[in-house]
Protein backbone atom coordinates (compact mmCIF):
# COMPACT_ATOMS: atom_id res chain seq x y z
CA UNK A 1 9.83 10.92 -9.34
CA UNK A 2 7.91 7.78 -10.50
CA UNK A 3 8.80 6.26 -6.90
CA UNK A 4 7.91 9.40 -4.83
CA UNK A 5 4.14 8.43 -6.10
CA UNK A 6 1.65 7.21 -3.94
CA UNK A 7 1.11 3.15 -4.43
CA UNK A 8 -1.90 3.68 -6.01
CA UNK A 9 -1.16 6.51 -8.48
CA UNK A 10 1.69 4.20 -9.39
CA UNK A 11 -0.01 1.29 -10.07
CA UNK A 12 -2.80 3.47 -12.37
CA UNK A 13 -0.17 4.85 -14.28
CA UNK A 14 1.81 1.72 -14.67
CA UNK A 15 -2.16 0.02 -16.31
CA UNK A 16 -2.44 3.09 -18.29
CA UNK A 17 0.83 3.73 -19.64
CA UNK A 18 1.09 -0.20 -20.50
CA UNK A 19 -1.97 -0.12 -22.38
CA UNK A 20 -0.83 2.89 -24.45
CA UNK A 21 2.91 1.31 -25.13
CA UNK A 22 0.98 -2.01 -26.12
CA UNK A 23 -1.48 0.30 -28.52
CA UNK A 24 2.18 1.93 -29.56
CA UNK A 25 3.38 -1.81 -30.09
CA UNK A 26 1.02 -2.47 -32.55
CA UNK A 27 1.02 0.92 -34.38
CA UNK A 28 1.44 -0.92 -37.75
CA UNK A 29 -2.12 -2.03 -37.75
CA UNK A 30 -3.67 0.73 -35.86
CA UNK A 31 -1.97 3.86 -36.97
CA UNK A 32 -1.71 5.07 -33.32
CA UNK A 33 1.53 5.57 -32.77
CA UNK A 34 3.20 7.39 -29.56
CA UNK A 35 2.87 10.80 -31.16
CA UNK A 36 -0.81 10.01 -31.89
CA UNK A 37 -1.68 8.64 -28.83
CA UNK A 38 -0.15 11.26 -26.96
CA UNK A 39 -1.80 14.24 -28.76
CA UNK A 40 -4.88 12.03 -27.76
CA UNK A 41 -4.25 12.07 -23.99
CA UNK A 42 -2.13 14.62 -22.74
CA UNK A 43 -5.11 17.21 -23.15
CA UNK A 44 -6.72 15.12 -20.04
CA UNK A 45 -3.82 14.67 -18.29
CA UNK A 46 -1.97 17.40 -17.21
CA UNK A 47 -3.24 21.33 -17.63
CA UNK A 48 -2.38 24.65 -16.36
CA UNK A 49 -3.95 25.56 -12.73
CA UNK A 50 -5.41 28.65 -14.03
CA UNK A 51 -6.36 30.04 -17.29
CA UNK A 52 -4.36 31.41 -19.70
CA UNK A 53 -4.34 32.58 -23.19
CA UNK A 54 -4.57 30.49 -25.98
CA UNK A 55 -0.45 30.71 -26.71
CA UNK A 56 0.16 29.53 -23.39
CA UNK A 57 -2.31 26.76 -23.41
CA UNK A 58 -0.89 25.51 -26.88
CA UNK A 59 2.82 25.50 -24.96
CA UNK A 60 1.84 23.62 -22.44
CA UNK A 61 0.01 21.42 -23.95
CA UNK A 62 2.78 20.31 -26.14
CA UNK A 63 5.08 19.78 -23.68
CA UNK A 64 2.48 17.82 -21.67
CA UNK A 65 2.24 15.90 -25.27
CA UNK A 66 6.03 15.17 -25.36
CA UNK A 67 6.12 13.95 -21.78
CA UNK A 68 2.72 11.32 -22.53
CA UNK A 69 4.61 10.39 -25.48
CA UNK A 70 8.10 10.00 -23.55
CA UNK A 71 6.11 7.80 -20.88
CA UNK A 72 4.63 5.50 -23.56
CA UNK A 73 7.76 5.15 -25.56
CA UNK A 74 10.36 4.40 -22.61
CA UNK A 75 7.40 2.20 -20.29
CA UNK A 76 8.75 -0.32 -19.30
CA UNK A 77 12.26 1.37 -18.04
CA UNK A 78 9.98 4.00 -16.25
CA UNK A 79 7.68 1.35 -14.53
CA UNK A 80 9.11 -1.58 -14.69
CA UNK A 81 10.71 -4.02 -17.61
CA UNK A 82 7.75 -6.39 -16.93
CA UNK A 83 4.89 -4.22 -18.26
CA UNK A 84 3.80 -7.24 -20.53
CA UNK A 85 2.91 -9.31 -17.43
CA UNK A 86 -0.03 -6.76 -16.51
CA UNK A 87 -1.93 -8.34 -19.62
């Protein structure tokens, strides 16, 4: 799916997910693990098209949350082994 993205989208999410797994890297001094940051960002990433009740919207936003925190975890497979170089 990653390479059906437009160039651009690709190249945001590869910055943005790279700066999260390098926050996730260093997790020992910040306390901002995966889990955390992902609880952090999926809630402006991804959401329903229209609204829904508040059961629903805790649903999805949990699996949003385990998809941000898949991304950051497994970066560099995703968008490429070299996501150091970006920095």
């Amino acid at each position: 799916l990653v390479n059906q993205l437009p160039e651009a989208n690709l190249i945001l999410l590869r910055h943005l997910f790279g700066v999260l797994h390098h926050i996730d890297q260093n997790s020992g001094v910040n306390q901002m693990n995966a889990f955390n940051l992902a609880l952090c960002i999926a809630p402006n990433m991804l959401w329903l098209p229209s609204p829904t009740g508040p059961e629903e919207e805790s649903r999805s936003t949990k699996k949003v949350a385990l998809l941000v925190q898949f991304l950051i975890e497994n970066s560099g497979e995703i968008f490429g082994g070299d996501i150091a170089s970006l920095f």
